[in-house]
Protein backbone atom coordinates (compact mmCIF):
# COMPACT_ATOMS: atom_id res chain seq x y z
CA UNK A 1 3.58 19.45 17.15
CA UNK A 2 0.19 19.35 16.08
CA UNK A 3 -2.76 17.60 17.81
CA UNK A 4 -5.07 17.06 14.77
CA UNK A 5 -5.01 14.05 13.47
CA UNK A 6 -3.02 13.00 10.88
CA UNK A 7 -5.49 11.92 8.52
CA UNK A 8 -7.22 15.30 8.42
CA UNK A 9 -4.44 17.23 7.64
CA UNK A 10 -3.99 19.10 3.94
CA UNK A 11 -0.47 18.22 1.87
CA UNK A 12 0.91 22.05 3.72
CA UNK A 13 -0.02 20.93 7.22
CA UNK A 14 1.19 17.56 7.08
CA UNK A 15 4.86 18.46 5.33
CA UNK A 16 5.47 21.12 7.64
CA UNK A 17 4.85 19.01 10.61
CA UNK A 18 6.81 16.58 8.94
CA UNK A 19 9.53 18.94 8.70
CA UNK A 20 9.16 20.19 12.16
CA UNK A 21 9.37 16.56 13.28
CA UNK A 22 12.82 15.88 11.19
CA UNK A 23 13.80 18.81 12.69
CA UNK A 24 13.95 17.51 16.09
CA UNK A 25 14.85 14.55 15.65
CA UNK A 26 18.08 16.03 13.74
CA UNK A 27 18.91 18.03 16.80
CA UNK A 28 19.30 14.81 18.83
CA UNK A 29 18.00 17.00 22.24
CA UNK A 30 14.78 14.63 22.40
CA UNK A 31 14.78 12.13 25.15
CA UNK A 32 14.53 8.31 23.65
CA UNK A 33 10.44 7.64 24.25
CA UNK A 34 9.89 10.82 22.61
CA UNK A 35 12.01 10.53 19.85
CA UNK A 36 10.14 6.97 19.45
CA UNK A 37 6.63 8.80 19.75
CA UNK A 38 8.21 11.26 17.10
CA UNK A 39 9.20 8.89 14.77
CA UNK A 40 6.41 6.86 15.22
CA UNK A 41 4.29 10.53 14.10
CA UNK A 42 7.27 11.43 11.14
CA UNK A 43 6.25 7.84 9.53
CA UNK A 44 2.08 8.65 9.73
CA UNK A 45 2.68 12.24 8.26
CA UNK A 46 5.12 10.71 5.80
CA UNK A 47 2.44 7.89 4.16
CA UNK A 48 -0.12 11.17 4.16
CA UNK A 49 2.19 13.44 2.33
CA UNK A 50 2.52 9.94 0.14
CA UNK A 51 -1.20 9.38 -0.33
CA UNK A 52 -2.41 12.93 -1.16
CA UNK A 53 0.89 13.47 -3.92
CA UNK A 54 -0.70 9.77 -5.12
CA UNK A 55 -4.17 11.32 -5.47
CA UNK A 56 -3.26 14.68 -7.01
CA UNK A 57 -1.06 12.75 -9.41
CA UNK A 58 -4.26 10.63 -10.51
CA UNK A 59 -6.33 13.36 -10.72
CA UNK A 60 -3.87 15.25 -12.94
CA UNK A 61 -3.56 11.72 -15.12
CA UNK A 62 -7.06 12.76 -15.59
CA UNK A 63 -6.68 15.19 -17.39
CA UNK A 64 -7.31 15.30 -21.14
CA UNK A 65 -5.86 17.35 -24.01
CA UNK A 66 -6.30 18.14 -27.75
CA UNK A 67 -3.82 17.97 -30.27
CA UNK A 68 -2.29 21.22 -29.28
CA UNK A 69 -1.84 20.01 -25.98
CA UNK A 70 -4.69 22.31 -24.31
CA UNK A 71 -6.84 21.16 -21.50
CA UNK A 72 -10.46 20.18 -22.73
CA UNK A 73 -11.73 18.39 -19.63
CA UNK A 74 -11.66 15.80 -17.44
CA UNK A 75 -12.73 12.35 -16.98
CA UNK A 76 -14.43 11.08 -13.59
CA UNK A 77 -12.04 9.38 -11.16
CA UNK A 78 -13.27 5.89 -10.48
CA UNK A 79 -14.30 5.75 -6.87
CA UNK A 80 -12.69 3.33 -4.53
């Protein structure tokens, strides 16, 4: 398991820790606290997978076509 911080972690980091977490926790070998602290970890990189699939999804909403369905720009996101 990683020690960065959740929150800094790309979409690749954060699912592959995610899986690695699932992972152990399916193996039911981890002692109760930890599988608590693991959990606990599974459910932060869970709502950043979440938020950075929400983002790319806006940004790709973004996007604008012509009439043949081509790209021809896009629009500024609105910041938050």
């Amino acid at each position: 398991m990683s020690d960065k911080p959740v929150a800094e972690m790309s979409f690749e980091e954060a699912i592959r820790e995610l899986e690695a977490v699932v992972s152990r926790l399916e193996g039911g070998e981890v002692p109760l606290e930890d599988s608590i602290a693991l959990y606990q970890r599974g459910s932060e990189l869970r709502a950043r997978c979440d938020a950075l699939l929400k983002a790319a999804e806006e940004k790709v909403a973004k996007i604008t076509t012509d009439a043949e369905g081509n790209a021809v720009g896009t629009q500024p996101m609105d910041a938050d």
